[in-house]
Protein backbone atom coordinates (compact mmCIF):
# COMPACT_ATOMS: atom_id res chain seq x y z
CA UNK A 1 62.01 -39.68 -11.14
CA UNK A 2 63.90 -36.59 -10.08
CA UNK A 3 62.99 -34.32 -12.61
CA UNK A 4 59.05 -35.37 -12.32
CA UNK A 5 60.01 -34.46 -8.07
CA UNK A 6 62.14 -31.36 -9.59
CA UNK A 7 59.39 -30.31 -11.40
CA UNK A 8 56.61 -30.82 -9.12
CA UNK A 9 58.38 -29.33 -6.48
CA UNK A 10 59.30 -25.99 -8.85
CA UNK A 11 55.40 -25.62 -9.36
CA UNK A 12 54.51 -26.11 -5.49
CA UNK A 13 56.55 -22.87 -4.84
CA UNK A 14 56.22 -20.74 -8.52
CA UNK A 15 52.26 -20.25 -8.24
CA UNK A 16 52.35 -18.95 -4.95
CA UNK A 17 54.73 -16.37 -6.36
CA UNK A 18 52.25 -15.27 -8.61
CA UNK A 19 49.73 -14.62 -6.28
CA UNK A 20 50.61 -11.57 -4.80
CA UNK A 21 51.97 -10.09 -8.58
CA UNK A 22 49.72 -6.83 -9.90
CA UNK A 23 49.97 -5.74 -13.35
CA UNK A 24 48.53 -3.45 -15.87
CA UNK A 25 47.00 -4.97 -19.16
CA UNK A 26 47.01 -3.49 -22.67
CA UNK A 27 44.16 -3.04 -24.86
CA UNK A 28 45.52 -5.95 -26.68
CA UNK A 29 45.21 -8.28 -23.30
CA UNK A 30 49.03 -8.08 -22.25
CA UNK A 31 50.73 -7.76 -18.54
CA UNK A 32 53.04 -4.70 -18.59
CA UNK A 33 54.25 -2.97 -15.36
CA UNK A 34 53.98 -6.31 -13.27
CA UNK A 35 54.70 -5.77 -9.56
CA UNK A 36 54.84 -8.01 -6.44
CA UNK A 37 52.25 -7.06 -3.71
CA UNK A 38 51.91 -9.63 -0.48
CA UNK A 39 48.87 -10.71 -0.25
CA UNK A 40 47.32 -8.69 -3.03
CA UNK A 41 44.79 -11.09 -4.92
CA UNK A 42 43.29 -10.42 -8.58
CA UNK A 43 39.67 -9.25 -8.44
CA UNK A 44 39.28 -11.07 -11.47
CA UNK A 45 40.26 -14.61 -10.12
CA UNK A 46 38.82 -14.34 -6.30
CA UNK A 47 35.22 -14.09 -4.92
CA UNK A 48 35.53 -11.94 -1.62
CA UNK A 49 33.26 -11.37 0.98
CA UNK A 50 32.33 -7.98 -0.25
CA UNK A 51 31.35 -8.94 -3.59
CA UNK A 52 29.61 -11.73 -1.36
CA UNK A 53 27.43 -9.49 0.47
CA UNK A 54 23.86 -8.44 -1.54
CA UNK A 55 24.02 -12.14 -3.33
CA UNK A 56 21.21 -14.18 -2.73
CA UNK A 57 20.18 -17.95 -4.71
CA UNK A 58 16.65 -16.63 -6.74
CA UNK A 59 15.08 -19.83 -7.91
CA UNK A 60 14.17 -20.47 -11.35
CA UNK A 61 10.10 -19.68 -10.14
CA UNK A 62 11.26 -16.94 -8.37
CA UNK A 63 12.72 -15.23 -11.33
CA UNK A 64 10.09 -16.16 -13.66
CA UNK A 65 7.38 -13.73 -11.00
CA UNK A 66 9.98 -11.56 -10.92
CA UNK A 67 10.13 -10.89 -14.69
CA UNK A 68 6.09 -11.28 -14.98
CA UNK A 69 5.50 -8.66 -12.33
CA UNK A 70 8.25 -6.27 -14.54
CA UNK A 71 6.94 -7.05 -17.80
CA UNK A 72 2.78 -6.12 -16.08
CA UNK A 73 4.58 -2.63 -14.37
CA UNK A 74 6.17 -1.61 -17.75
CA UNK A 75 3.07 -2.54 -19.89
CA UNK A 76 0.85 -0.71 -17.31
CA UNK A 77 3.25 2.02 -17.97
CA UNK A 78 2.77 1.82 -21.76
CA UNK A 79 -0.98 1.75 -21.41
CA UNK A 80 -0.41 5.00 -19.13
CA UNK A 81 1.36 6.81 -21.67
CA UNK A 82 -0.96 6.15 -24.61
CA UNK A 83 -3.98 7.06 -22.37
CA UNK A 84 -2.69 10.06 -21.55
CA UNK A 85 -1.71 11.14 -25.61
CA UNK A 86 -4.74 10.25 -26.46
CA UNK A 87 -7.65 10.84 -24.15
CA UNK A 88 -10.12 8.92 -26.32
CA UNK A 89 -8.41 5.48 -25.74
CA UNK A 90 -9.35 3.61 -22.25
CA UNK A 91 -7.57 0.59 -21.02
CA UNK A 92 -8.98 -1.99 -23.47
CA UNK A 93 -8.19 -0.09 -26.54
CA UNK A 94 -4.40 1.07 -25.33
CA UNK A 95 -4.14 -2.41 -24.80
CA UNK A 96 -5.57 -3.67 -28.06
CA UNK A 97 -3.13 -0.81 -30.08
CA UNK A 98 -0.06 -2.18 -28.02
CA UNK A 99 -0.97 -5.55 -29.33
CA UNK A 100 -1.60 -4.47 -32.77
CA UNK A 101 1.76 -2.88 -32.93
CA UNK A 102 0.78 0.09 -33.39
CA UNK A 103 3.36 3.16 -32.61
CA UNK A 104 2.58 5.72 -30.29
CA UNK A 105 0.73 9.06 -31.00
CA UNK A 106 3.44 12.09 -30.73
């Protein structure tokens, strides 16, 4: 019972330790240079207000208009482009190439 207490009681007060400890990593993934900062907290394990801040809950309709009204800007785009290479074509037949695969006139 007193080493499950030791124990227990060596883990309540090593992790705190470890809070406030920056290091460098290697390429390969390794701590090197390890130093003890107070209150110095990983960017990697903690959310902080700043990252916070901008961070708003899109619902899964939400994103779905979101990419729709993308995907209609950059094929209006498209249809822009080809127009304007080839002043023959008018919004139907852009349209109809972009469909058909077809690459664009250089």
């Amino acid at each position: 019972m007193k080493e499950i207490l030791a124990i227990l009681f060596s883990l309540c007060f090593i992790q705190p330790s470890f809070a406030g400890t920056k290091c460098d990593r290697t390429p390969e993934g390794y701590e090197t240079n390890c130093a003890h900062i107070p209150g110095w907290k990983d960017p990697a394990l903690h959310v902080t207000e700043e990252d916070m801040k901008g961070m708003v809950y899109v619902s899964p309709e939400q994103k779905r208009k979101m990419d729709e009204k993308i995907f209609r800007e950059k094929l209006q785009e498209e249809i822009t482009i080809r127009k304007s290479q080839d002043f023959r074509l008018d919004d139907a037949d852009a349209f109809a190439e972009i469909l058909a695969g077809k690459p664009r006139r250089f």
